[in-house]
Protein backbone atom coordinates (compact mmCIF):
# COMPACT_ATOMS: atom_id res chain seq x y z
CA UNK A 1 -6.47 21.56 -18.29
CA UNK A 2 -8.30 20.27 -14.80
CA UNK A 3 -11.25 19.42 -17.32
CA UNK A 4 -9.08 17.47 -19.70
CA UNK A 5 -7.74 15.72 -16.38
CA UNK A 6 -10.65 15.15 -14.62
CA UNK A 7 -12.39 13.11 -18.20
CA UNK A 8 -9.51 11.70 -19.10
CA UNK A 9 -9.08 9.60 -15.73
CA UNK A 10 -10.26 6.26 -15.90
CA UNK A 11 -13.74 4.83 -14.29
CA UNK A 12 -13.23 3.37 -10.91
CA UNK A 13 -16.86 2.16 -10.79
CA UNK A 14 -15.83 -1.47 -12.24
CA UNK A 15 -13.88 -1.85 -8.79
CA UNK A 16 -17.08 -2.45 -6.70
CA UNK A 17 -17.40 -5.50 -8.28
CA UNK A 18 -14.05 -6.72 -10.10
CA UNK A 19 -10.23 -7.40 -9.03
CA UNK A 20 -7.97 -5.62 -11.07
CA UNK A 21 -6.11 -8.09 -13.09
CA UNK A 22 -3.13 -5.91 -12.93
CA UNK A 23 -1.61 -2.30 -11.73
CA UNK A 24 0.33 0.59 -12.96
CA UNK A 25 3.07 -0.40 -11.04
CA UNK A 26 3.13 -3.87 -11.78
CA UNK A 27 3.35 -3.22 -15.14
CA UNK A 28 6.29 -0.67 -14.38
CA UNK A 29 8.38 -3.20 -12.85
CA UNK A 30 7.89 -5.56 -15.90
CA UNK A 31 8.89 -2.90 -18.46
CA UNK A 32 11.99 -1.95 -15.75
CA UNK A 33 12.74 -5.65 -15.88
CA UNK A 34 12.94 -6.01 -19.86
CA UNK A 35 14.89 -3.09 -19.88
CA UNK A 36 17.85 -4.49 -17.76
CA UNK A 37 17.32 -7.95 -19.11
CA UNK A 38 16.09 -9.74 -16.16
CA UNK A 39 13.50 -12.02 -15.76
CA UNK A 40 11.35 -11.73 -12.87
CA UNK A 41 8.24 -13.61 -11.68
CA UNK A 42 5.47 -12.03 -10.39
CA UNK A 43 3.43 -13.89 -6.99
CA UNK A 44 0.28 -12.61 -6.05
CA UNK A 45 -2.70 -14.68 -4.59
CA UNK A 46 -5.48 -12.90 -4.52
CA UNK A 47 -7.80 -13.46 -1.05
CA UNK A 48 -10.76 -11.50 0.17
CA UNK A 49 -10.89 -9.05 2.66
CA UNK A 50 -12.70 -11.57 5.16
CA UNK A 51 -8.92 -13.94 4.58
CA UNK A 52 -6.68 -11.26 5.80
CA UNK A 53 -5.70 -11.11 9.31
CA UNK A 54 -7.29 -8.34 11.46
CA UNK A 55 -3.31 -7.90 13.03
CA UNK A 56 -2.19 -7.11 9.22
CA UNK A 57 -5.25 -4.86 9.00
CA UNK A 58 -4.53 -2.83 11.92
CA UNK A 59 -0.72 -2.72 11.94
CA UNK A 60 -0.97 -1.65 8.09
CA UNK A 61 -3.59 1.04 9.02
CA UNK A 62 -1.01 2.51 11.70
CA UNK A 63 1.82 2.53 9.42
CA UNK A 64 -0.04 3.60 6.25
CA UNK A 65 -3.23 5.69 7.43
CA UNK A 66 -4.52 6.12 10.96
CA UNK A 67 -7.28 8.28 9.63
CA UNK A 68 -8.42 6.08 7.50
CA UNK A 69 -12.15 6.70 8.49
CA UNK A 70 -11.78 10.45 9.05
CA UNK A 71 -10.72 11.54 5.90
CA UNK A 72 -12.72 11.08 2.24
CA UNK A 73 -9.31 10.17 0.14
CA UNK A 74 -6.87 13.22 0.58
CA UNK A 75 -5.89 13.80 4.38
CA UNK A 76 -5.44 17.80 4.05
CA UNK A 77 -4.85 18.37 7.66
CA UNK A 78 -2.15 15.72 7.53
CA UNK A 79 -0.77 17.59 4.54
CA UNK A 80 -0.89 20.45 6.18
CA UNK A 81 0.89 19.25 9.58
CA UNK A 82 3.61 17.53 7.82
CA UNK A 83 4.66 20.54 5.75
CA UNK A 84 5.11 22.31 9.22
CA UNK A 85 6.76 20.14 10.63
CA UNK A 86 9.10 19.39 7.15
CA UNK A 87 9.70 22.97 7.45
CA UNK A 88 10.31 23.18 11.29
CA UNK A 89 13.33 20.53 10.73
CA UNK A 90 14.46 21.04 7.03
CA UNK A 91 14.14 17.44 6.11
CA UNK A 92 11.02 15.02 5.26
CA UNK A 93 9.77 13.25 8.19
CA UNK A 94 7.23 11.40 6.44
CA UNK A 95 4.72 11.37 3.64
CA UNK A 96 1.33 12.65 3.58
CA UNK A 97 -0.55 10.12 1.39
CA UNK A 98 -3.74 8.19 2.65
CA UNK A 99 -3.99 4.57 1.39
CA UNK A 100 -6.78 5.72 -1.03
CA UNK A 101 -3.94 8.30 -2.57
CA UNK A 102 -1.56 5.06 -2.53
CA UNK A 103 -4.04 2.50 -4.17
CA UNK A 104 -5.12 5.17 -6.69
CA UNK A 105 -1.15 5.79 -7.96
CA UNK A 106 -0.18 1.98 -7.57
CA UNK A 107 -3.55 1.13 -9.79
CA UNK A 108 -3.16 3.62 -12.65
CA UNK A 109 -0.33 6.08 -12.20
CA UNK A 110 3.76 5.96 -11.78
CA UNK A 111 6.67 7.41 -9.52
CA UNK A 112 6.48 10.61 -10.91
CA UNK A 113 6.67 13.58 -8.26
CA UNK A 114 4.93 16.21 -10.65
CA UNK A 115 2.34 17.73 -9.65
CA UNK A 116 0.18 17.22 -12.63
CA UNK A 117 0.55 13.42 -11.51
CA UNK A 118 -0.60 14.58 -8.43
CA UNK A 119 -3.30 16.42 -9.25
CA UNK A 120 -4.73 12.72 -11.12
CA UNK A 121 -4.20 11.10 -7.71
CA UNK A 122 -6.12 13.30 -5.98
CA UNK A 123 -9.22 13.25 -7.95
CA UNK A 124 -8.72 9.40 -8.39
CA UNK A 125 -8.54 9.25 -4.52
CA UNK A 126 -11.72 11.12 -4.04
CA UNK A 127 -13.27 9.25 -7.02
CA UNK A 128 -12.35 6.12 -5.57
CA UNK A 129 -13.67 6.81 -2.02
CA UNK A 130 -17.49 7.61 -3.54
CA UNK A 131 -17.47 4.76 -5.91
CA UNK A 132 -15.98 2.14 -3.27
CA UNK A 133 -16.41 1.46 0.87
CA UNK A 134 -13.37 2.05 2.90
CA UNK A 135 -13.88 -2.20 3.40
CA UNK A 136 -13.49 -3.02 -0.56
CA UNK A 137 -10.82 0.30 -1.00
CA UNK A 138 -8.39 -1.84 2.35
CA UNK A 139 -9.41 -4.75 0.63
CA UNK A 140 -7.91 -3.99 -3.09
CA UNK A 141 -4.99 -1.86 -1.40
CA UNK A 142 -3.76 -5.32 0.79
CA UNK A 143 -3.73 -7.32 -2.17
CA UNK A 144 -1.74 -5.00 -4.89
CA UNK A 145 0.64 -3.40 -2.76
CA UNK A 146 4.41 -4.38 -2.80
CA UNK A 147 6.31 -6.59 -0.56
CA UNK A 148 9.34 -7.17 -2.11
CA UNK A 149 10.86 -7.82 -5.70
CA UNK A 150 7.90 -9.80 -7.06
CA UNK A 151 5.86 -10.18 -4.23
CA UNK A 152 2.24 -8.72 -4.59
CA UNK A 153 -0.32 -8.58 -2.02
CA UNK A 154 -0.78 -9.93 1.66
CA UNK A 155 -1.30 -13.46 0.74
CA UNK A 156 2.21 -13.84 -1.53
CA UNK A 157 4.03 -11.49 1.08
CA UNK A 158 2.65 -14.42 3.85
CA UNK A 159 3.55 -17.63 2.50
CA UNK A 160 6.91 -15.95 1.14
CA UNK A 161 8.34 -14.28 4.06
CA UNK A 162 6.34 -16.79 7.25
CA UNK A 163 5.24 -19.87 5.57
CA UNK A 164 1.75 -18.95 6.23
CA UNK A 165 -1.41 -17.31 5.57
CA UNK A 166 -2.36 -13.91 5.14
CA UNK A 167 -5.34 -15.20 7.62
CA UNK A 168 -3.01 -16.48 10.68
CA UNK A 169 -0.63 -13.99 10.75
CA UNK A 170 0.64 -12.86 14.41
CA UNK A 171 0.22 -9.55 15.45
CA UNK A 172 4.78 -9.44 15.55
CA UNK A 173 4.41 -10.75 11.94
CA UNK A 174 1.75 -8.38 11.15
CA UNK A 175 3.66 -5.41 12.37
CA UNK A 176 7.04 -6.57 10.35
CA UNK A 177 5.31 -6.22 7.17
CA UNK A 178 3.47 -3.27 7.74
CA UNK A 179 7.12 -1.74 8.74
CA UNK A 180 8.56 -2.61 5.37
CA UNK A 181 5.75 -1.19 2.99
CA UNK A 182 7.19 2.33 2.92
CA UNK A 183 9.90 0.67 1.11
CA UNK A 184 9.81 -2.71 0.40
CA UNK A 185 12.92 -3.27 -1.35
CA UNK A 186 15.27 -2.17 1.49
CA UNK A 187 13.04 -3.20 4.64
CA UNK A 188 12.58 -7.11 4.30
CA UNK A 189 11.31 -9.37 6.64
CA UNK A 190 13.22 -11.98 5.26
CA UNK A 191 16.38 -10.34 6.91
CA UNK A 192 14.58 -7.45 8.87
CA UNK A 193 17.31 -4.37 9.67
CA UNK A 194 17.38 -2.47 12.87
CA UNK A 195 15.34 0.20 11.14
CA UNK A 196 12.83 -2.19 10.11
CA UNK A 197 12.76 -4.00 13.45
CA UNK A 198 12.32 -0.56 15.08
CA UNK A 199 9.35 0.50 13.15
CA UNK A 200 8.15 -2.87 14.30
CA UNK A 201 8.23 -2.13 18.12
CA UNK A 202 6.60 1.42 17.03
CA UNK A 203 3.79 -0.22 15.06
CA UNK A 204 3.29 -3.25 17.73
CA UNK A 205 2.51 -0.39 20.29
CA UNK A 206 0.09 1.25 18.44
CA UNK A 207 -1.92 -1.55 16.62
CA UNK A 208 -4.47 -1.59 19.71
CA UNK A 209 -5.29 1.41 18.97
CA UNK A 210 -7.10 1.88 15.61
CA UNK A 211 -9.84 -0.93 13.82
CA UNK A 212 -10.23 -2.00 11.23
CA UNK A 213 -13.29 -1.54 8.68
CA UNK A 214 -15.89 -3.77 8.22
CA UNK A 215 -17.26 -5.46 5.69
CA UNK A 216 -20.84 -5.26 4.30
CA UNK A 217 -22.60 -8.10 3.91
CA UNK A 218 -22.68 -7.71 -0.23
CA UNK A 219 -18.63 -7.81 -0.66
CA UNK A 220 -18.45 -10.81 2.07
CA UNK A 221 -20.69 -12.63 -0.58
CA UNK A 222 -18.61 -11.47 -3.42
CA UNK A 223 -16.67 -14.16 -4.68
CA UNK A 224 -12.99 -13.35 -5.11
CA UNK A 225 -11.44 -13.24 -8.33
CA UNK A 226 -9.14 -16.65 -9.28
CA UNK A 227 -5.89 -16.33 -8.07
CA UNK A 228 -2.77 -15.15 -9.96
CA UNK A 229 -0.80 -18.04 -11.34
CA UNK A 230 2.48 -17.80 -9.19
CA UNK A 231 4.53 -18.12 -12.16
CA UNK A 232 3.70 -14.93 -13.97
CA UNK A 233 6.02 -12.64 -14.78
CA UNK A 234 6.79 -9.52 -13.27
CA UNK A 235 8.95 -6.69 -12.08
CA UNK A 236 11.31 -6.28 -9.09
CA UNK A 237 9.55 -3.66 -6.40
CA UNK A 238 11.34 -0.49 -5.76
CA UNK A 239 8.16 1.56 -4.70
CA UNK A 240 7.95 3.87 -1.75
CA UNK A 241 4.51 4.39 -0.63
CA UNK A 242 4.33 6.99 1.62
CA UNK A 243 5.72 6.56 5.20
CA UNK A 244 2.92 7.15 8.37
CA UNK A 245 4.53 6.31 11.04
CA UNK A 246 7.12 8.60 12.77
CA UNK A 247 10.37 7.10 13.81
CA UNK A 248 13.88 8.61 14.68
CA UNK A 249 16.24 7.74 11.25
CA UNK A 250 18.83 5.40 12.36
CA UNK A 251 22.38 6.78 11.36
CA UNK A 252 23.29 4.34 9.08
CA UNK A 253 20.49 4.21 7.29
CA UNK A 254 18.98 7.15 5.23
CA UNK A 255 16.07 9.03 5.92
CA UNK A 256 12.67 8.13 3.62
CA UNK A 257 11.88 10.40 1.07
């Protein structure tokens, strides 16, 4: 069975040097779309890692993955200390998965909480970190992930929610975005909650304290792919990427998953 998994996962080589055209997820959200009879359109703008704001980079990095660096695509010590603590308070704090574990179910997996699933985004994870640097792995995550129903990426989460940029974003704006990945259909920073604006303040005091990676001097050259046509049609968001920064659950609102 792990060899049948392991060959039948697909090559993340391509990666180094082309923008996935679409994800897993995305395509999710269409078929979820169809099925209920809606018609949703699908903004993404796809900008290299060079165009995104260092404050998005490092308030995304506390929310999502302070060990980015430390860890070579499955954080097992974090695994390890949030089962403890799961099972020191008998309910889920937070989720365990690194950004590599989140790019590697948003690009070719689903929702699904079995473990076979899991398995796959494990050994896409570690697959992923050999074949790609951490710089071009941050880079594909920031412009895939979801913002909100139909919003895709740093650049359409910008314009849509500040009227800017994913280049001149503030560190405050940064750190509202960041606090609305882990759920992105409930936490918007169109109408931020107090739950939101409280993992804002949490993420705003700890942005000075991780940095981002670098880029190499091959993937600044690399030309990024055209943009997505703004029109294209897509799903509403619903996904819950996995939630990295502690924070006390507000009463009236319920604890993440």
């Amino acid at each position: 069975m792990l060899a049948y998994v392991y060959l039948t996962l697909p090559d993340v080589r391509v990666l180094a040097t082309a923008n996935p055209k679409e994800t897993a997820f995305m395509r999710l959200r269409t078929d979820e779309a169809m099925k209920d009879g809606r018609t949703v359109r699908r903004v993404q703008r796809w900008v290299p890692y060079s165009r995104i704001s260092s404050n998005l980079k490092r308030a995304v990095l506390v929310a999502e993955d302070d060990a980015f660096f430390e860890h070579e695509g499955v954080d097992f010590d974090q695994i390890r200390t949030v089962i403890e603590r799961d099972l020191a308070s008998g309910r889920t704090v937070r989720g365990a998965s690194t950004i590599t574990q989140q790019l590697a179910k948003n690009l070719y997996l689903s929702e699904s909480r079995d473990p076979l699933r899991k398995l796959r985004e494990w050994i896409l994870a570690r697959r992923l970190e050999a074949a790609l640097s951490k710089a071009r792995i941050f880079e594909i995550y920031l412009n895939v992930i979801e913002w909100g129903d139909g919003v895709w990426g740093a650049e359409a989460a910008a314009r849509r929610y500040f009227g800017s940029s994913a280049s001149s974003l503030t560190p405050s704006q940064a750190a509202l975005l960041a606090g609305a990945i882990v759920n992105p259909r409930v936490l918007t920073p169109a109408k931020p909650t107090r739950r939101l604006l409280n993992r804002q303040r949490i993420i705003l005091a700890r942005m000075g304290g991780v940095t981002p990676p670098t880029q190499t001097a091959a993937e600044i050259e690399r030309p990024a792919a055209a943009e997505a046509p703004a029109d294209t049609p897509a799903p509403a968001s619903d996904a819950v990427p996995a939630e990295r920064v502690e924070e006390p659950a507000p009463a009236d609102t319920p604890s993440t998953p």
